[in-house]
N, C-alpha and C. Protein backbone atom coordinates (compact mmCIF):
# COMPACT_ATOMS: atom_id res chain seq x y z
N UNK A 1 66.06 -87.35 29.10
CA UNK A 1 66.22 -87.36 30.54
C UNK A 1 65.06 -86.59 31.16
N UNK A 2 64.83 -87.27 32.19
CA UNK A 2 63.47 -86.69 32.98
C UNK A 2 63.62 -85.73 34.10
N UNK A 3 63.44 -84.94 34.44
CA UNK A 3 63.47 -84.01 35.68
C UNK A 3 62.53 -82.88 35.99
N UNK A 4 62.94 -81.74 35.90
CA UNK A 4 62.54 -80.51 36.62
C UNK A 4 62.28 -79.64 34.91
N UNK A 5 61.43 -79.53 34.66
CA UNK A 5 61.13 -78.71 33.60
C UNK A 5 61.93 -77.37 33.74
N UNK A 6 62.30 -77.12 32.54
CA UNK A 6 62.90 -75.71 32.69
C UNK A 6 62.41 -74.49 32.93
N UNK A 7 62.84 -73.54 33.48
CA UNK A 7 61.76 -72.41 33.73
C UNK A 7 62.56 -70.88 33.41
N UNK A 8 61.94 -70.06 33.35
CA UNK A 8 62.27 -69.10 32.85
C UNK A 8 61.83 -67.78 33.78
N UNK A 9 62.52 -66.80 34.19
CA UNK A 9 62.24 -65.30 35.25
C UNK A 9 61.22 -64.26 34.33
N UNK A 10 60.17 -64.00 34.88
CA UNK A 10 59.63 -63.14 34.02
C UNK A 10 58.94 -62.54 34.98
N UNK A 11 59.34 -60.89 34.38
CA UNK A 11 58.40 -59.51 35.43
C UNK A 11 57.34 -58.83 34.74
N UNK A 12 55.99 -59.14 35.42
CA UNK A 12 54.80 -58.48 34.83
C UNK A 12 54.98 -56.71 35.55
N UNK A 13 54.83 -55.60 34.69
CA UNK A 13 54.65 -54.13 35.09
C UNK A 13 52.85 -53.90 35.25
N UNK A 14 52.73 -53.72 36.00
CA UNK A 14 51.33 -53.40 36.12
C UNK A 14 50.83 -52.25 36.71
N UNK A 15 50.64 -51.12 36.54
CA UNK A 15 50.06 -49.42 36.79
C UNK A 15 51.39 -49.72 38.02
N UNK A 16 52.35 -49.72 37.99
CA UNK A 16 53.77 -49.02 39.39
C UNK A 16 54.00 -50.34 39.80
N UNK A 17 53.67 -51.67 39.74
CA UNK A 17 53.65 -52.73 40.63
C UNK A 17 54.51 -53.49 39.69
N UNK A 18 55.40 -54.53 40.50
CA UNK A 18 56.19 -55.35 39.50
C UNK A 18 55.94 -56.82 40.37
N UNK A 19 55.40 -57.53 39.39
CA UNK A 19 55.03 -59.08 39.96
C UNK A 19 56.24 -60.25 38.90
N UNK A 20 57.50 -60.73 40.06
CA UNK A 20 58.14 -61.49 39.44
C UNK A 20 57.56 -62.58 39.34
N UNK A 21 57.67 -63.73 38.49
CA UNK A 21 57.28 -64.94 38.37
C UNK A 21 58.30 -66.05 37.53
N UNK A 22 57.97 -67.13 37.85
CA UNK A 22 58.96 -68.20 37.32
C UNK A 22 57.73 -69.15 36.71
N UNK A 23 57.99 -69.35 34.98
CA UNK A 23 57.36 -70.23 34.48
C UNK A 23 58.09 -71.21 33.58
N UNK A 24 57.23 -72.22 33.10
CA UNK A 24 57.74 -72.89 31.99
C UNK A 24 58.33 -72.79 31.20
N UNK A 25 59.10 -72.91 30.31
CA UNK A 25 59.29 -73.13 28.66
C UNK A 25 58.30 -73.58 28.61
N UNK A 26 58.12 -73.35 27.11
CA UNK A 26 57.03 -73.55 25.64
C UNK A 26 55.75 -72.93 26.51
N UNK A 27 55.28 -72.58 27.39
CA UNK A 27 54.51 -71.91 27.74
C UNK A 27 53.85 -70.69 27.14
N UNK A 28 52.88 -70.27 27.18
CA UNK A 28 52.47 -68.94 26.28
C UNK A 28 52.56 -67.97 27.51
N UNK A 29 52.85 -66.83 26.92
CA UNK A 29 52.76 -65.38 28.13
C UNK A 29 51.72 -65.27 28.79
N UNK A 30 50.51 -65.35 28.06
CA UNK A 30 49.07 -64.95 28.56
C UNK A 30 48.76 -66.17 29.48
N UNK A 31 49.11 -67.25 29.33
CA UNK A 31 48.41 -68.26 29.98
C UNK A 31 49.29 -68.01 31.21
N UNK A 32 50.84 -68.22 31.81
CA UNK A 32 51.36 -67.69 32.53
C UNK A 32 50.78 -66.01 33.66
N UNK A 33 50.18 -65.28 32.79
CA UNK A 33 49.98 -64.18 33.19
C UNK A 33 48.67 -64.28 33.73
N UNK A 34 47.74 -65.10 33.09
CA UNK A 34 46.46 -65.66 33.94
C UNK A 34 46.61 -66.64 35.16
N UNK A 35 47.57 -67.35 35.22
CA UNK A 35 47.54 -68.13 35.89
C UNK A 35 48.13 -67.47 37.62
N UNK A 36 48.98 -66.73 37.36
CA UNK A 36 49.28 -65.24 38.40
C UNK A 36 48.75 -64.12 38.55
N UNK A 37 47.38 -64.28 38.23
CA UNK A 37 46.25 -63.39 37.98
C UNK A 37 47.11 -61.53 37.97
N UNK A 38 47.37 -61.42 36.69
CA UNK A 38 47.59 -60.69 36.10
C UNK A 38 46.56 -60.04 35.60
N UNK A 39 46.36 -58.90 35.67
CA UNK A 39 45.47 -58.06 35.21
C UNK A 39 45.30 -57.89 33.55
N UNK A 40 45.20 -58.67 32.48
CA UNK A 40 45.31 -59.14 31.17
C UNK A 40 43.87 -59.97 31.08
N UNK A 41 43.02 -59.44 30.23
CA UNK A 41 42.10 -60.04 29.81
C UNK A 41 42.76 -61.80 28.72
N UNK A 42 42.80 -61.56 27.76
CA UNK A 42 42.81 -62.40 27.09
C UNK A 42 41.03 -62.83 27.01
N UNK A 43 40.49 -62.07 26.06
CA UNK A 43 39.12 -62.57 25.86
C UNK A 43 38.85 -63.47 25.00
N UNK A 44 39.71 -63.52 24.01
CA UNK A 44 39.50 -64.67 22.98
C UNK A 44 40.29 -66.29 23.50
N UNK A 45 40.41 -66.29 24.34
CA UNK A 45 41.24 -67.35 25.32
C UNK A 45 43.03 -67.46 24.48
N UNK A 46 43.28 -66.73 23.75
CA UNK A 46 44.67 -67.10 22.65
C UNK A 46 44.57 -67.22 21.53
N UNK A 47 42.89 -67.31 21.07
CA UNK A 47 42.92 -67.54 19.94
C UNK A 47 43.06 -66.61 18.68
N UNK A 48 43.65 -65.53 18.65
CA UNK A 48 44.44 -64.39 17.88
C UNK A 48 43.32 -63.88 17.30
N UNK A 49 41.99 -63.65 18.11
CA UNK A 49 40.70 -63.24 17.93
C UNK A 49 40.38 -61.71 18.36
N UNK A 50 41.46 -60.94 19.29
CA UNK A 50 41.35 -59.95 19.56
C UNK A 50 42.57 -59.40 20.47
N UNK A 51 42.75 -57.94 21.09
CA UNK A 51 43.81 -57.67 21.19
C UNK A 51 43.95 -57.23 22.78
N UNK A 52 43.07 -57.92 23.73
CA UNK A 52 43.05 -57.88 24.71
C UNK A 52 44.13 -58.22 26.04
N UNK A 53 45.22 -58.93 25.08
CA UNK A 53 46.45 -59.21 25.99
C UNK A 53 47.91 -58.38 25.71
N UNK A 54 47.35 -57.21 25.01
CA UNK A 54 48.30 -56.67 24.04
C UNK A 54 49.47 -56.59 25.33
N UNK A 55 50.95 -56.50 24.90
CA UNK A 55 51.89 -56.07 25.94
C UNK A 55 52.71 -55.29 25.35
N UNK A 56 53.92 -54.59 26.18
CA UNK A 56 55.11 -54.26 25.08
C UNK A 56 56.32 -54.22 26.15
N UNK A 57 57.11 -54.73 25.19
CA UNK A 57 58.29 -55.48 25.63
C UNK A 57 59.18 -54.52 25.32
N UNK A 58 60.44 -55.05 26.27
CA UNK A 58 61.89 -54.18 26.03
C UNK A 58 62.14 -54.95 24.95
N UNK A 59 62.94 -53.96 23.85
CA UNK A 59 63.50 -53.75 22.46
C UNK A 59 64.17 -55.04 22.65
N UNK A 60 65.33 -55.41 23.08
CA UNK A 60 66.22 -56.69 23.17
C UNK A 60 65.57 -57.99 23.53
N UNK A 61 64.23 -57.95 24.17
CA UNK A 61 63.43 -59.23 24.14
C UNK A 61 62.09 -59.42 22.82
N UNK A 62 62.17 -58.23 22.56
CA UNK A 62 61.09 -58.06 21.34
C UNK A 62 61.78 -58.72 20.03
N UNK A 63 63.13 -58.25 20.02
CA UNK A 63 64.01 -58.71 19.03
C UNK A 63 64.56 -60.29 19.14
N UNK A 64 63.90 -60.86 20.26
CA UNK A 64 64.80 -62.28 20.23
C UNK A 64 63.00 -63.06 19.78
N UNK A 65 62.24 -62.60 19.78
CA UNK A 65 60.49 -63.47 19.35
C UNK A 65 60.53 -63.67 17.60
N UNK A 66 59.72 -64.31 17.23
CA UNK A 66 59.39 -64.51 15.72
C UNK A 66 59.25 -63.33 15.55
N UNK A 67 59.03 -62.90 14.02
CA UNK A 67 58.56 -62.09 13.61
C UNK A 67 57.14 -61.83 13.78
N UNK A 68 56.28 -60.51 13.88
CA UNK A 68 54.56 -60.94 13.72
C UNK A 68 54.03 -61.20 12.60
N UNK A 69 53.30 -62.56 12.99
CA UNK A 69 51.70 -62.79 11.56
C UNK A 69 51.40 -61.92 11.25
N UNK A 70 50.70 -61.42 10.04
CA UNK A 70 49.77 -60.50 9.52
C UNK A 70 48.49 -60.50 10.18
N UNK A 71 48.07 -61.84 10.96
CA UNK A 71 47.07 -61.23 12.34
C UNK A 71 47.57 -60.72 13.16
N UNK A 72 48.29 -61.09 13.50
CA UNK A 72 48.84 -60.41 15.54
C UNK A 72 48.66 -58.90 14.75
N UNK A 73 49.68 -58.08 13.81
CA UNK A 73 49.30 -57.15 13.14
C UNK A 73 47.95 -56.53 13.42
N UNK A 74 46.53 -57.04 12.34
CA UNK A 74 45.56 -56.87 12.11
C UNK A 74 45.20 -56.53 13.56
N UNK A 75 45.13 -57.76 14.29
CA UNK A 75 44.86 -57.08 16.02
C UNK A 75 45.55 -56.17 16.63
N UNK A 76 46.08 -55.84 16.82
CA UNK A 76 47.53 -55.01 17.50
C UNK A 76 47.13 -53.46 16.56
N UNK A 77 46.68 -53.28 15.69
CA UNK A 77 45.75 -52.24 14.93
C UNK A 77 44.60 -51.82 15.84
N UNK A 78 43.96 -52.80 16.71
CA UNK A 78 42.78 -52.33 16.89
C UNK A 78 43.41 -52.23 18.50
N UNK A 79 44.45 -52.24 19.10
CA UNK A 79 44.87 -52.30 20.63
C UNK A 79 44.78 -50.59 20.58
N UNK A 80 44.90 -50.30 22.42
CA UNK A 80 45.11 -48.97 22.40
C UNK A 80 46.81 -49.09 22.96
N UNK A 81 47.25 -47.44 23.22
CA UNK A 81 48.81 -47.71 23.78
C UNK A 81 49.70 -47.99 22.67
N UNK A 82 49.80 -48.75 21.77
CA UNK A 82 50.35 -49.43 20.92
C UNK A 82 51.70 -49.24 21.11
N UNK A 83 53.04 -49.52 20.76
CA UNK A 83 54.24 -49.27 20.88
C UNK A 83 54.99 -50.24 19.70
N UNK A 84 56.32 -49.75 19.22
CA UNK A 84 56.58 -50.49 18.31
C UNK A 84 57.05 -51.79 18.95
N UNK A 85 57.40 -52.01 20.17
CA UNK A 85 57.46 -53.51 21.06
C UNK A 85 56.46 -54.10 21.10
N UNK A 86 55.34 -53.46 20.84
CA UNK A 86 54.00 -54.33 21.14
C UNK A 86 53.84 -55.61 20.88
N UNK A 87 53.22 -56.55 21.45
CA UNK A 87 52.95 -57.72 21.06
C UNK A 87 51.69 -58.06 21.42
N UNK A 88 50.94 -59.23 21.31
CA UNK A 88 49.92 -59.97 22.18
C UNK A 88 50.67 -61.35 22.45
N UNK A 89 50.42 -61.15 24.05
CA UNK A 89 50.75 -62.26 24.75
C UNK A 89 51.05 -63.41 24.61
N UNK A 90 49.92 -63.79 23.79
CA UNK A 90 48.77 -65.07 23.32
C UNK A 90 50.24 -65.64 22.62
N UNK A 91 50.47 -65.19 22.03
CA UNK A 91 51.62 -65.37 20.47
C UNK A 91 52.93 -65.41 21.11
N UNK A 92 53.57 -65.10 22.20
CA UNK A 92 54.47 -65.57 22.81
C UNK A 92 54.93 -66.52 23.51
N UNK A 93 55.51 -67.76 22.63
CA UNK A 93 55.97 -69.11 23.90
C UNK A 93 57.10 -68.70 24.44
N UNK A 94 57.29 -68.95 25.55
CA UNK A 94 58.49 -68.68 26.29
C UNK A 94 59.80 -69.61 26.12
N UNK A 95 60.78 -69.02 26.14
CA UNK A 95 62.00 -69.61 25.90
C UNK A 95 62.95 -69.40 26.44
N UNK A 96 63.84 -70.18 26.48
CA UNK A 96 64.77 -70.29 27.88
C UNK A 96 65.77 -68.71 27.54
N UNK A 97 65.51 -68.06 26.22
CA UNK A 97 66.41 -66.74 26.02
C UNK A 97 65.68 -65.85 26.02
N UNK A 98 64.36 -66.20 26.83
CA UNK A 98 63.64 -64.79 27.35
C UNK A 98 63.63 -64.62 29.02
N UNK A 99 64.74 -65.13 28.96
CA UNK A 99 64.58 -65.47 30.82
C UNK A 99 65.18 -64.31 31.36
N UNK A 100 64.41 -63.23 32.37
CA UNK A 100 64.58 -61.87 32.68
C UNK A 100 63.70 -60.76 32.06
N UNK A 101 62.87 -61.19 31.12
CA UNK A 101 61.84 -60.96 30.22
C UNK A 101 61.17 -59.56 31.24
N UNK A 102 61.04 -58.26 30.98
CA UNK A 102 59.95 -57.39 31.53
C UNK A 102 58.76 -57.26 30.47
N UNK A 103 57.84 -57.28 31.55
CA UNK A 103 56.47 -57.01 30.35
C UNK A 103 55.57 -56.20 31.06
N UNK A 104 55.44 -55.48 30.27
CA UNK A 104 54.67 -54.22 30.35
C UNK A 104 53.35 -54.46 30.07
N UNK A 105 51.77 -53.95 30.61
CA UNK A 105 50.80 -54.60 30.62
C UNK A 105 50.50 -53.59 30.41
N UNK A 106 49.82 -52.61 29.58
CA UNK A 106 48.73 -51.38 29.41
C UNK A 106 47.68 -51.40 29.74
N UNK A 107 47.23 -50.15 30.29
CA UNK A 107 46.17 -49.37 31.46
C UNK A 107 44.99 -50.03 30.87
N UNK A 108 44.94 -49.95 29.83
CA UNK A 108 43.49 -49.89 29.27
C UNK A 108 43.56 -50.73 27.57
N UNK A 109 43.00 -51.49 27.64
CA UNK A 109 42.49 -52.49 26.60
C UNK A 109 41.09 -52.55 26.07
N UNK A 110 40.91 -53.24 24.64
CA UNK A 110 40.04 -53.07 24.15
C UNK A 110 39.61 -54.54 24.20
N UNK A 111 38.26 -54.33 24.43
CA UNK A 111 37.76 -56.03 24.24
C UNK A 111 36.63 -55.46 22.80
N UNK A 112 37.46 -56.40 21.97
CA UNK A 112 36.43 -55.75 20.69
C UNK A 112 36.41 -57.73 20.23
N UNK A 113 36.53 -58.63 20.85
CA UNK A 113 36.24 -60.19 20.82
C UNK A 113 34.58 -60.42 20.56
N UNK A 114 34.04 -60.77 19.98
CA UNK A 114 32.70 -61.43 19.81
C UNK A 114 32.88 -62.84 19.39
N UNK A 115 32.63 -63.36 19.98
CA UNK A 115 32.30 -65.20 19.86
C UNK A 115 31.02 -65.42 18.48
């Protein structure tokens, strides 16, 4: 059946500021978060090349995502801030049981990406 794509509530935290937004399913975080010009680099455009979209999530939405690759890992090593919620963006599709989702965006990121 054809209609209205499903969408999902999600709050970007940014230095005191809270920007609600409504996106897709299967959507990625970062692309969502660029597209509402969110203060999130993403230098490697998603491609799990660096840790520039790092975020960290409340415990109960951290716990409903895959587990992390041994890259997201490897990158998420070289993020600053780090938290055991941490994630990168990039690696998060959205799903209709992340809907209410807060995401936390840290001050300061590393662009350690070379093409």
């Amino acid at each position: 059946r054809r209609g209205l794509a499903a969408t999902v509530r999600l709050t970007f935290l940014e230095q005191g500021e809270a920007l609600e937004v409504a996106a897709p399913v299967g959507k990625s975080v970062l692309d969502v978060a660029l597209e509402n010009d969110v203060d999130i680099e993403g230098a490697c455009g998603g491609e799990l090349a660096c840790s520039t979209c790092h975020v960290i999530l409340e415990q109960r939405y951290f716990d409903l995502l895959p587990t992390k690759t041994e890259e997201e890992e490897d990158m998420l090593d070289l993020a600053w801030n780090v938290e055991p919620t941490s994630r990168l963006c990039c690696q998060i599709k959205l799903t209709q049981e992340l809907d209410g989702m807060r995401i936390q965006v840290p001050e300061d990121s590393i662009n350690n990406y070379s093409p």
